[in-house]
C-alpha atoms as a PDB file:
ATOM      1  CA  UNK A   1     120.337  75.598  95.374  1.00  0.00           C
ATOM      2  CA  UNK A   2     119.915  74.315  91.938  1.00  0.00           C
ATOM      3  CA  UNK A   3     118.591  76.801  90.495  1.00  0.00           C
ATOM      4  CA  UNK A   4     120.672  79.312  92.304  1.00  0.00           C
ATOM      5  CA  UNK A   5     124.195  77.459  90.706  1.00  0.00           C
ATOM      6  CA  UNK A   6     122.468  78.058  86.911  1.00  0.00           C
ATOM      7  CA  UNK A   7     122.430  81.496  87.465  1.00  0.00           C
ATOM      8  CA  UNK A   8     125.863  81.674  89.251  1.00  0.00           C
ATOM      9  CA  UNK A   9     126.886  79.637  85.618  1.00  0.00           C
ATOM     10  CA  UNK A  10     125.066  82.470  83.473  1.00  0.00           C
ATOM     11  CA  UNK A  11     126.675  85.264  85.320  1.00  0.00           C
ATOM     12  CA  UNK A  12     130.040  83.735  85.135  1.00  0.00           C
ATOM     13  CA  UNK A  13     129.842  82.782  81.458  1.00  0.00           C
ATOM     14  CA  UNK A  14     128.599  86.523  80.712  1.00  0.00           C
ATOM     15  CA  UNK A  15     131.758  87.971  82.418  1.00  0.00           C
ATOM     16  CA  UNK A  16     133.787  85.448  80.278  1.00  0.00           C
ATOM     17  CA  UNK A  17     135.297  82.929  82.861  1.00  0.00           C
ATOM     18  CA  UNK A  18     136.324  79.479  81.840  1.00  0.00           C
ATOM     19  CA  UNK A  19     135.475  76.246  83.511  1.00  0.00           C
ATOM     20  CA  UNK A  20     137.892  74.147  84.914  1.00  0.00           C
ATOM     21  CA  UNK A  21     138.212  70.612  85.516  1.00  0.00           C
ATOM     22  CA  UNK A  22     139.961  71.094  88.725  1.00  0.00           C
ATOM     23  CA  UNK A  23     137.195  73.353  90.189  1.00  0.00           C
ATOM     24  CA  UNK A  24     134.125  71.225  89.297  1.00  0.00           C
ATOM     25  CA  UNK A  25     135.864  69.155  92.463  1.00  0.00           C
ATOM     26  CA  UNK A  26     138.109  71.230  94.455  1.00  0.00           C
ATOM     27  CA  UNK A  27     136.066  74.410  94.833  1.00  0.00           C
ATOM     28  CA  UNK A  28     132.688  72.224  96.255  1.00  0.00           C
ATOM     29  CA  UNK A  29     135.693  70.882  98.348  1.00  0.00           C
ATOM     30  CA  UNK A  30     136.819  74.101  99.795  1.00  0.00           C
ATOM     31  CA  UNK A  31     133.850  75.576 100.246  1.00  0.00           C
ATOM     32  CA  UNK A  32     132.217  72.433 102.377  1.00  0.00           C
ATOM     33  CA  UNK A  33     135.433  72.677 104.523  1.00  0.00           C
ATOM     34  CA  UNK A  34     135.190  76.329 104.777  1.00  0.00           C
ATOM     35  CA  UNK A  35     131.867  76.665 105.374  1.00  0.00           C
ATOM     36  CA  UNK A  36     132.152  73.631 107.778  1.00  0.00           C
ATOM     37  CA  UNK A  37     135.517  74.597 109.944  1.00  0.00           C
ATOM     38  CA  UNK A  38     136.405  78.291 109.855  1.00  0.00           C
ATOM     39  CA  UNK A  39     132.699  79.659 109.882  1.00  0.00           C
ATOM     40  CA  UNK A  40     131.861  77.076 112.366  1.00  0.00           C
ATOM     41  CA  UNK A  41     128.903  75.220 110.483  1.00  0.00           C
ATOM     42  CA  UNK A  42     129.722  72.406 113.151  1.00  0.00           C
ATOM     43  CA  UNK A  43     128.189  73.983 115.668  1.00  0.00           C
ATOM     44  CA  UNK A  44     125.040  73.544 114.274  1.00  0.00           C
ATOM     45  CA  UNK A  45     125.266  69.349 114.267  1.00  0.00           C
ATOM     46  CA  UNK A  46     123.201  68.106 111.241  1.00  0.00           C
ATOM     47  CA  UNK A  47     121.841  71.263 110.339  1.00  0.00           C
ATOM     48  CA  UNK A  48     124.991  72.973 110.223  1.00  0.00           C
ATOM     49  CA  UNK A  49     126.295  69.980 107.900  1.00  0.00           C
ATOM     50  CA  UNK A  50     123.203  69.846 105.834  1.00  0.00           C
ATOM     51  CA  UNK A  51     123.787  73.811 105.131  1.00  0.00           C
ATOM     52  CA  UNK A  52     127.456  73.078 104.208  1.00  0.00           C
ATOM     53  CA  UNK A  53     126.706  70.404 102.038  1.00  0.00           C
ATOM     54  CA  UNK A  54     123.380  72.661 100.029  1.00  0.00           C
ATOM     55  CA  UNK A  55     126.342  75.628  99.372  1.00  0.00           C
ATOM     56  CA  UNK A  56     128.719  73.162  98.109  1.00  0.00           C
ATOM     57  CA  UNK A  57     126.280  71.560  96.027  1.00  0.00           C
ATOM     58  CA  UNK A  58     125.731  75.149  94.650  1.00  0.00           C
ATOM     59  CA  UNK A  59     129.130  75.929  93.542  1.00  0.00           C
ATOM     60  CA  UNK A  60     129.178  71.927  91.825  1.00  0.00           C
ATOM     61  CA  UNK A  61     126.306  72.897  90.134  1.00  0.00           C
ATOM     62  CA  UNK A  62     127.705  76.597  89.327  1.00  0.00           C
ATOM     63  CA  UNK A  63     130.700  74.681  87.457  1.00  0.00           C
ATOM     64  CA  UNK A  64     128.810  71.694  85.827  1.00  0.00           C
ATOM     65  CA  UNK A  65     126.880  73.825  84.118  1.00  0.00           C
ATOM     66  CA  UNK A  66     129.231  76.697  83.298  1.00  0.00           C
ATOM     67  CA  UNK A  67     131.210  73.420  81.756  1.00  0.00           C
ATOM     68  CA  UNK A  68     127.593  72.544  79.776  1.00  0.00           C
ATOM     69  CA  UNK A  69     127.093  76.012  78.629  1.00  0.00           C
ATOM     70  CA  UNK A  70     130.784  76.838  77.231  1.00  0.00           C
ATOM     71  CA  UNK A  71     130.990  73.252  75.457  1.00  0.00           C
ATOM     72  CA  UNK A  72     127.865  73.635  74.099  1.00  0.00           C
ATOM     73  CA  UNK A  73     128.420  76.866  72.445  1.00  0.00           C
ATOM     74  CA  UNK A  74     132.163  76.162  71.046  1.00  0.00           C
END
């Protein structure tokens, strides 16, 4: 999932979009609870949480490093 959020960074940073402070935290947020409630990840107990938890780890990743890449190249 890592590795997966770098390139979700690159391809963001190609296409121009700017890193927010807000959505290093919210947007992990939303997608745990989204991922967790409306598509019904509870259903599948501690797998279903540990899934949740890996594709909101992705999208902290994503912004962390889009944050690294656009500070390091100002």
């Amino acid at each position: 999932m890592y590795n997966y959020g770098i390139l979700k960074a690159n391809e963001k940073f190609a296409k121009g979009i700017k890193p927010y402070f807000l959505l290093l935290f919210l947007h992990p947020l939303y997608t745990f609870l989204y991922q967790f409630i409306i598509r019904l990840g509870f259903l599948d107990g501690g797998k279903g949480v540990t899934i949740c938890y890996l594709n909101a780890y992705s999208v902290f990743v994503r912004y962390k490093e889009l944050r690294r890449i656009t500070s390091s190249r100002i």
